[in-house]
N, C-alpha and C. Protein backbone atom coordinates (compact mmCIF):
# COMPACT_ATOMS: atom_id res chain seq x y z
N UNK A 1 7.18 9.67 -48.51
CA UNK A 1 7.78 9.94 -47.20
C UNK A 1 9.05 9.13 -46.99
N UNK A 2 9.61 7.89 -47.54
CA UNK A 2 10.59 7.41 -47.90
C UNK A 2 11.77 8.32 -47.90
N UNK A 3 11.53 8.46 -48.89
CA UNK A 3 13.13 9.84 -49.40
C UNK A 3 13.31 10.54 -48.40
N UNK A 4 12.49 11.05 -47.39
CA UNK A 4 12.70 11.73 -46.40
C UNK A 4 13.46 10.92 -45.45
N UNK A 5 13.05 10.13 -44.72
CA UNK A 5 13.72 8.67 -44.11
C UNK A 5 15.36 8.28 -44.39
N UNK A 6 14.75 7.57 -45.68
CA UNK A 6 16.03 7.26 -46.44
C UNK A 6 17.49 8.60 -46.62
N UNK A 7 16.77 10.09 -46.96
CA UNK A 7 17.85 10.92 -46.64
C UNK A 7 18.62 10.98 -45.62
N UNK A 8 17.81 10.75 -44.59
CA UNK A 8 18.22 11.45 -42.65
C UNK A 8 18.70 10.35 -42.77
N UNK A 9 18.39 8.91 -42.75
CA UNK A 9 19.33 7.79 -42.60
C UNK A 9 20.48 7.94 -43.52
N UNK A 10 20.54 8.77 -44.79
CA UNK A 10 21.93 8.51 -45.40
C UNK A 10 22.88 9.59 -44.79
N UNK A 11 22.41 10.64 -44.37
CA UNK A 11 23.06 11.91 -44.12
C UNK A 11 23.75 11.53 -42.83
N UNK A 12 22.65 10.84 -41.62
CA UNK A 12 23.29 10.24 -40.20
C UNK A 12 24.35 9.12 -40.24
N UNK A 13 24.25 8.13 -41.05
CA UNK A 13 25.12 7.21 -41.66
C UNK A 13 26.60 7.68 -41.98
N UNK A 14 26.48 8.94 -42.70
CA UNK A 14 27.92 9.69 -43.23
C UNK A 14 28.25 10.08 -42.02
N UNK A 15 27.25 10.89 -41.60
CA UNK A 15 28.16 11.78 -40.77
C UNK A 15 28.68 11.18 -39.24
N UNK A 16 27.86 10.00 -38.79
CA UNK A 16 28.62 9.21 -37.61
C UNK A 16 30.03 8.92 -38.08
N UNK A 17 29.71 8.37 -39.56
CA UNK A 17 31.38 7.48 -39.67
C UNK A 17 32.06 8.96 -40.30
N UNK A 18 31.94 9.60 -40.56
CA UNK A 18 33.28 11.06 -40.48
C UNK A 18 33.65 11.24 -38.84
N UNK A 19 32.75 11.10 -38.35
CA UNK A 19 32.66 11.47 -36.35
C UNK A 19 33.61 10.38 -36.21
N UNK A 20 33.54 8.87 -36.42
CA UNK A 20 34.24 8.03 -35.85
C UNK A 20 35.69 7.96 -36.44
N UNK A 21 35.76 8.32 -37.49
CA UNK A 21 36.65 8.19 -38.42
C UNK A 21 37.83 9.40 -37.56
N UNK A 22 37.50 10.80 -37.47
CA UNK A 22 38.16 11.69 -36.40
C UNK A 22 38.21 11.21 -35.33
N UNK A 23 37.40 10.23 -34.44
CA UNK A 23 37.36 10.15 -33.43
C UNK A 23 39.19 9.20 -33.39
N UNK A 24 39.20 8.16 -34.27
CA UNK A 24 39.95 7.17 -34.29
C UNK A 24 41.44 8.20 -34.73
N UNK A 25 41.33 8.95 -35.61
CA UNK A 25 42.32 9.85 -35.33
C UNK A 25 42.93 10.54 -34.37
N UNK A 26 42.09 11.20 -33.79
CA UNK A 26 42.86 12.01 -32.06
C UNK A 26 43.23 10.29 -31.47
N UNK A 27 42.13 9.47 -31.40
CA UNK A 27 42.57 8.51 -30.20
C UNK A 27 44.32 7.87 -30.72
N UNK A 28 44.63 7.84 -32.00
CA UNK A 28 45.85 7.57 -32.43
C UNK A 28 46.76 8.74 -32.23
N UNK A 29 46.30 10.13 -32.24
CA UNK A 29 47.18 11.05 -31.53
C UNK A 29 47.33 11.28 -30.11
N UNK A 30 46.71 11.08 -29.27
CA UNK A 30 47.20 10.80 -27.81
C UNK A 30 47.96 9.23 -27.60
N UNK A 31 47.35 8.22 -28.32
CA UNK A 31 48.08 6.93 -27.69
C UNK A 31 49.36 6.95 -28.33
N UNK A 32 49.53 7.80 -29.27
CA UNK A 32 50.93 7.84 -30.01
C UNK A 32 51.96 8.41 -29.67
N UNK A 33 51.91 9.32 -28.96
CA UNK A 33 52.35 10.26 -27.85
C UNK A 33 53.02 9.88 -26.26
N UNK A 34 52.62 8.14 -26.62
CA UNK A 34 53.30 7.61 -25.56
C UNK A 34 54.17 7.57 -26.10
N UNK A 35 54.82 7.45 -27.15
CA UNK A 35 56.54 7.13 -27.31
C UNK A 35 57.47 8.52 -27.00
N UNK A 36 56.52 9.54 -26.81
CA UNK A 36 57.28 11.05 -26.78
C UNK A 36 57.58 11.21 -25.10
N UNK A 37 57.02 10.00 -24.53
CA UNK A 37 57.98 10.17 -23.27
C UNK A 37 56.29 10.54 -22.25
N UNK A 38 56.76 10.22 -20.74
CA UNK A 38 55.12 10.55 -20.08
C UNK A 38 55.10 11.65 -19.85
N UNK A 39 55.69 12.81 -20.23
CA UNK A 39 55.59 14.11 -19.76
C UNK A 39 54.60 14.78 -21.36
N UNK A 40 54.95 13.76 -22.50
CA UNK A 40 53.98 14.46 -23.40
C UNK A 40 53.06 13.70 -23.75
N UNK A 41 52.79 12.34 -23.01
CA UNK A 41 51.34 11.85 -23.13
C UNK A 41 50.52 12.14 -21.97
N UNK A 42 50.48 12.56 -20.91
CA UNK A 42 49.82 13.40 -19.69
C UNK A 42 49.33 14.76 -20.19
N UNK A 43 50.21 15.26 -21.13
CA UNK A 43 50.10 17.24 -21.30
C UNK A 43 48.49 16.44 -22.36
N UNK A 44 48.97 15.42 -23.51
CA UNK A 44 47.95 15.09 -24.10
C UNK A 44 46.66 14.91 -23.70
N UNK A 45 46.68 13.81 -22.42
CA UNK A 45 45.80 13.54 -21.91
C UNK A 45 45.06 14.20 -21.42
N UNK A 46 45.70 14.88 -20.54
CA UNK A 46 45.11 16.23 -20.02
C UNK A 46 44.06 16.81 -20.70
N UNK A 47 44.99 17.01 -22.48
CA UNK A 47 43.71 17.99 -23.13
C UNK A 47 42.36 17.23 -23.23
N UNK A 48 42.37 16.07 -23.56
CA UNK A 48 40.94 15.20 -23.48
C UNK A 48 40.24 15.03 -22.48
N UNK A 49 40.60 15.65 -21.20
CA UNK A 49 40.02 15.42 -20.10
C UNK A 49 39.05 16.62 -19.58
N UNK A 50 39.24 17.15 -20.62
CA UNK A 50 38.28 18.99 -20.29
C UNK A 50 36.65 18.38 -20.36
N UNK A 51 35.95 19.12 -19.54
CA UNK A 51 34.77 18.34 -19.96
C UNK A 51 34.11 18.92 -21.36
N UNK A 52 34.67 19.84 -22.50
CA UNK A 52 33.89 19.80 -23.46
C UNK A 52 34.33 18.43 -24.44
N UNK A 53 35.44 18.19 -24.06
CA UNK A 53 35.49 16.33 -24.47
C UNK A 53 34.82 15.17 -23.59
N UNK A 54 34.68 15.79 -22.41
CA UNK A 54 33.30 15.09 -21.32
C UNK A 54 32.28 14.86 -22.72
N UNK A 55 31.45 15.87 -22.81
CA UNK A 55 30.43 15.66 -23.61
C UNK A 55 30.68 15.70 -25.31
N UNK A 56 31.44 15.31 -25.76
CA UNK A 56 32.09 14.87 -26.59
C UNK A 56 32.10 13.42 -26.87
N UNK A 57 32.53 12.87 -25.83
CA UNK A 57 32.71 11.55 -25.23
C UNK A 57 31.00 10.96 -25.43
N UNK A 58 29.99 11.88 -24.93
CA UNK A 58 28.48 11.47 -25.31
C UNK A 58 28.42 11.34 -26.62
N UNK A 59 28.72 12.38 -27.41
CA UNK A 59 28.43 12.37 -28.71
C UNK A 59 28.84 11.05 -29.62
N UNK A 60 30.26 10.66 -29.23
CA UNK A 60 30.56 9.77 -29.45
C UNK A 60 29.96 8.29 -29.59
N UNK A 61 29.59 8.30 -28.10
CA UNK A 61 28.31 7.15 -27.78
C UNK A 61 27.63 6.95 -28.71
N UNK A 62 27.08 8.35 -29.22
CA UNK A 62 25.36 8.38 -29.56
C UNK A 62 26.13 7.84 -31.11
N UNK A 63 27.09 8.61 -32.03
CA UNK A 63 27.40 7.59 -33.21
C UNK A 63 27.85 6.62 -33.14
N UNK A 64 28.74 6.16 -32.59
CA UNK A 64 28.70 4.49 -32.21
C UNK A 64 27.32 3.51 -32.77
N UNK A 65 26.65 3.94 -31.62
CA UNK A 65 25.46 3.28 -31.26
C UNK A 65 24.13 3.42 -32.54
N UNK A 66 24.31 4.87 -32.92
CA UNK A 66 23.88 4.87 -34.06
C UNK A 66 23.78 4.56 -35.19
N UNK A 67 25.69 4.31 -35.55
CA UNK A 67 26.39 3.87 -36.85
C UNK A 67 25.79 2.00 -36.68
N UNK A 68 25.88 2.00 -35.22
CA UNK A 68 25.86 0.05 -35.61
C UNK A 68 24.22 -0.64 -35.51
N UNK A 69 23.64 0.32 -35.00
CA UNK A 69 22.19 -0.36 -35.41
C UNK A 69 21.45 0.08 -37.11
N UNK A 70 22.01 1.43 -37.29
CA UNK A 70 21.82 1.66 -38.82
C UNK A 70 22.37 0.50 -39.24
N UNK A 71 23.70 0.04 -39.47
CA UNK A 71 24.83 -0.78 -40.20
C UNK A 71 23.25 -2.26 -39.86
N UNK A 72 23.20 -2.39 -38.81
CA UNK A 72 22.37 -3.69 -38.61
C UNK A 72 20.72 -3.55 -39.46
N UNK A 73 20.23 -2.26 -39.64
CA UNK A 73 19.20 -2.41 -40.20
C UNK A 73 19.57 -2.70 -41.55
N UNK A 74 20.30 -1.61 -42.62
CA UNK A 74 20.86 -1.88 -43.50
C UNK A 74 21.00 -3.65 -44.46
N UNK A 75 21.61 -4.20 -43.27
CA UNK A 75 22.02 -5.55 -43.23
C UNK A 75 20.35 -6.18 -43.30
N UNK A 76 20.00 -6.13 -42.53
CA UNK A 76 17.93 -6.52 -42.91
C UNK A 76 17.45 -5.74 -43.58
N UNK A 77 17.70 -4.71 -44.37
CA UNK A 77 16.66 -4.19 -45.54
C UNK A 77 17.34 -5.07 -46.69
N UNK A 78 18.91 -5.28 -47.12
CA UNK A 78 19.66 -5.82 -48.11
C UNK A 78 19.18 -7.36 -48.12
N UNK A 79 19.36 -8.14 -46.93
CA UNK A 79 19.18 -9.86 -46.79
C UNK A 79 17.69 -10.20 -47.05
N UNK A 80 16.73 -9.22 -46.59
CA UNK A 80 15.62 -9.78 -46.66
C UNK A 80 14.12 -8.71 -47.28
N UNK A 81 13.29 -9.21 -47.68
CA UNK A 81 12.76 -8.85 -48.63
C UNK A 81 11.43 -7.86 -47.40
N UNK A 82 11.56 -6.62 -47.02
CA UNK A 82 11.13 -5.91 -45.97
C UNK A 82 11.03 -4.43 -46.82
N UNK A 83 10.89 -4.27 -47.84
CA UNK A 83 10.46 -3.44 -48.58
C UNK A 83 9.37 -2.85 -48.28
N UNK A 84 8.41 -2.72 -47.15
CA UNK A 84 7.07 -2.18 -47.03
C UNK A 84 7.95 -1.43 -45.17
N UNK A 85 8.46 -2.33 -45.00
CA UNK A 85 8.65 -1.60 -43.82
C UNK A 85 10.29 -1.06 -43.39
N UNK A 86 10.61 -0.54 -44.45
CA UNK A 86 12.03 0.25 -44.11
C UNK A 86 11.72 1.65 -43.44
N UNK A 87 10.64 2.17 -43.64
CA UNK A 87 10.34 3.70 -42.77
C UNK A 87 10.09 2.76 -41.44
N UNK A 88 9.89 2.14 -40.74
CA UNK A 88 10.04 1.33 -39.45
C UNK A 88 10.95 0.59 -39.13
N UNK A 89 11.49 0.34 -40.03
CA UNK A 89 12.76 0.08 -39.47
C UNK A 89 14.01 1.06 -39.11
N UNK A 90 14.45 1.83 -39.95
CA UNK A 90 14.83 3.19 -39.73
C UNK A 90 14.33 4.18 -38.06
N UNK A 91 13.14 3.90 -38.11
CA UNK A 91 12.47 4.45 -37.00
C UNK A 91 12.77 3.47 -35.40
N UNK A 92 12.76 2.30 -35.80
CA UNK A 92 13.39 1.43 -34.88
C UNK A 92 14.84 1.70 -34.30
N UNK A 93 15.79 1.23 -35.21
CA UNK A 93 16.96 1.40 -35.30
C UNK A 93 16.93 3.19 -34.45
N UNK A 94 16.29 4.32 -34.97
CA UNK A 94 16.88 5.67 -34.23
C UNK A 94 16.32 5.90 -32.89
N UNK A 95 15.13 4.90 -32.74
CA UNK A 95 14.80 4.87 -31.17
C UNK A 95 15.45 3.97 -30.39
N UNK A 96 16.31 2.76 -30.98
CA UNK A 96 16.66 2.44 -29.78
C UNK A 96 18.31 3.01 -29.76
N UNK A 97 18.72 3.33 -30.83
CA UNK A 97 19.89 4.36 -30.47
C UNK A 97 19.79 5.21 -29.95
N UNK A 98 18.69 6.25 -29.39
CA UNK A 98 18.30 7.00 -28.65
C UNK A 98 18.81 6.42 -27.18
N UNK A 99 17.95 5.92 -27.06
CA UNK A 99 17.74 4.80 -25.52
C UNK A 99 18.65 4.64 -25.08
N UNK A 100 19.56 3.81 -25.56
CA UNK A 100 21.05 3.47 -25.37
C UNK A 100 22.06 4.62 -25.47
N UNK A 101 21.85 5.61 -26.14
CA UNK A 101 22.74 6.75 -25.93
C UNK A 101 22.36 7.35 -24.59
N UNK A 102 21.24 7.80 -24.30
CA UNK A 102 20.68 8.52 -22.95
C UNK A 102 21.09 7.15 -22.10
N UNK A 103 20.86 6.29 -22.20
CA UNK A 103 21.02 5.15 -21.04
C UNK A 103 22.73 5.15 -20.85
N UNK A 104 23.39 5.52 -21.83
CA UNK A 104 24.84 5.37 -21.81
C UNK A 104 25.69 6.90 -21.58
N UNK A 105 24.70 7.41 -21.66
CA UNK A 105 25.16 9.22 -21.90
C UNK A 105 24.85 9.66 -20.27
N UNK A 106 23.94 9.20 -19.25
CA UNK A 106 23.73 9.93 -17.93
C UNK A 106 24.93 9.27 -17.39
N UNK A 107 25.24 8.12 -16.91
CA UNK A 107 26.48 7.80 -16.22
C UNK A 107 27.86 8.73 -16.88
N UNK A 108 28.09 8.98 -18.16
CA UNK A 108 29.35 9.52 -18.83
C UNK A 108 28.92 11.36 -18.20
N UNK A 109 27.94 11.54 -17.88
CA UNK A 109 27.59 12.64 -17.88
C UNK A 109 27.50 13.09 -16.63
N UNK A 110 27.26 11.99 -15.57
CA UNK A 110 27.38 12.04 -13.79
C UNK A 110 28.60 12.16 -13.66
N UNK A 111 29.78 10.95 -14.09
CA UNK A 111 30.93 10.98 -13.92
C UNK A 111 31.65 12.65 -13.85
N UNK A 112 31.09 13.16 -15.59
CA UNK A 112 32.18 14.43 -15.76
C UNK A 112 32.15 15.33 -14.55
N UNK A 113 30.43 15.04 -13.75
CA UNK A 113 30.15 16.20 -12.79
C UNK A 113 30.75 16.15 -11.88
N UNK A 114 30.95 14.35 -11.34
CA UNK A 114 31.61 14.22 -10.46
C UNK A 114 33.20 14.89 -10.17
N UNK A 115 33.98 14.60 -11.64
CA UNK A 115 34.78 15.08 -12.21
C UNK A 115 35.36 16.77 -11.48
N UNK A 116 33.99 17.27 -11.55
CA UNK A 116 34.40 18.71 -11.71
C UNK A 116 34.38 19.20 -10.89
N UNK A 117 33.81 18.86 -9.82
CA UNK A 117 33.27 19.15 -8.00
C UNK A 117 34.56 19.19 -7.74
């Protein structure tokens, strides 16, 4: 049951940091866009402000939060000798990235509504 674990943790691992990795891209294409004057960092801004980048903006959260408690389990399966319990740790690490995404995802998610009223 390992390999199973160990897959979803390698597959979630990649694919947050491709997510963050784009993410850090657009955020360098709108902040870059300040030198094009404020009439073309507003048109920019603008586009990020739609709410399917609202919930975008969640998604975001959730790899963040995901990438750095994986990165932290990682760091305790490598330093220390926990070889019996990496399927719990894995399982740790995606519940409390859960938690913290929903705990961090309803306010980002009230806001957009507020947003839209």
């Amino acid at each position: 049951m390992y390999k199973t674990t160990g897959f979803i943790s390698f597959f979630l691992r990649r694919l947050t940091g491709i997510a963050l990795v784009l993410y850090l891209f657009m955020h360098l294409w709108v902040i870059g866009s300040a030198t094009g004057g404020p009439e073309v960092f507003n048109a920019r801004l603008n586009a990020v402000q739609t709410p399917i980048f609202k919930l975008l903006e969640i998604a975001l959260l959730a790899a963040v939060v995901y990438h750095a408690f994986d990165g932290i389990r990682l760091l305790i399966v490598h330093y220390f000798d926990v070889t019996d319990y990496r399927k719990s740790l894995f399982y740790a690490a995606f519940v409390v990235a859960a938690i913290l995404t929903v705990a961090g995802g309803i306010p980002l998610f009230l806001f957009m509504l507020e947003g839209a009223g």
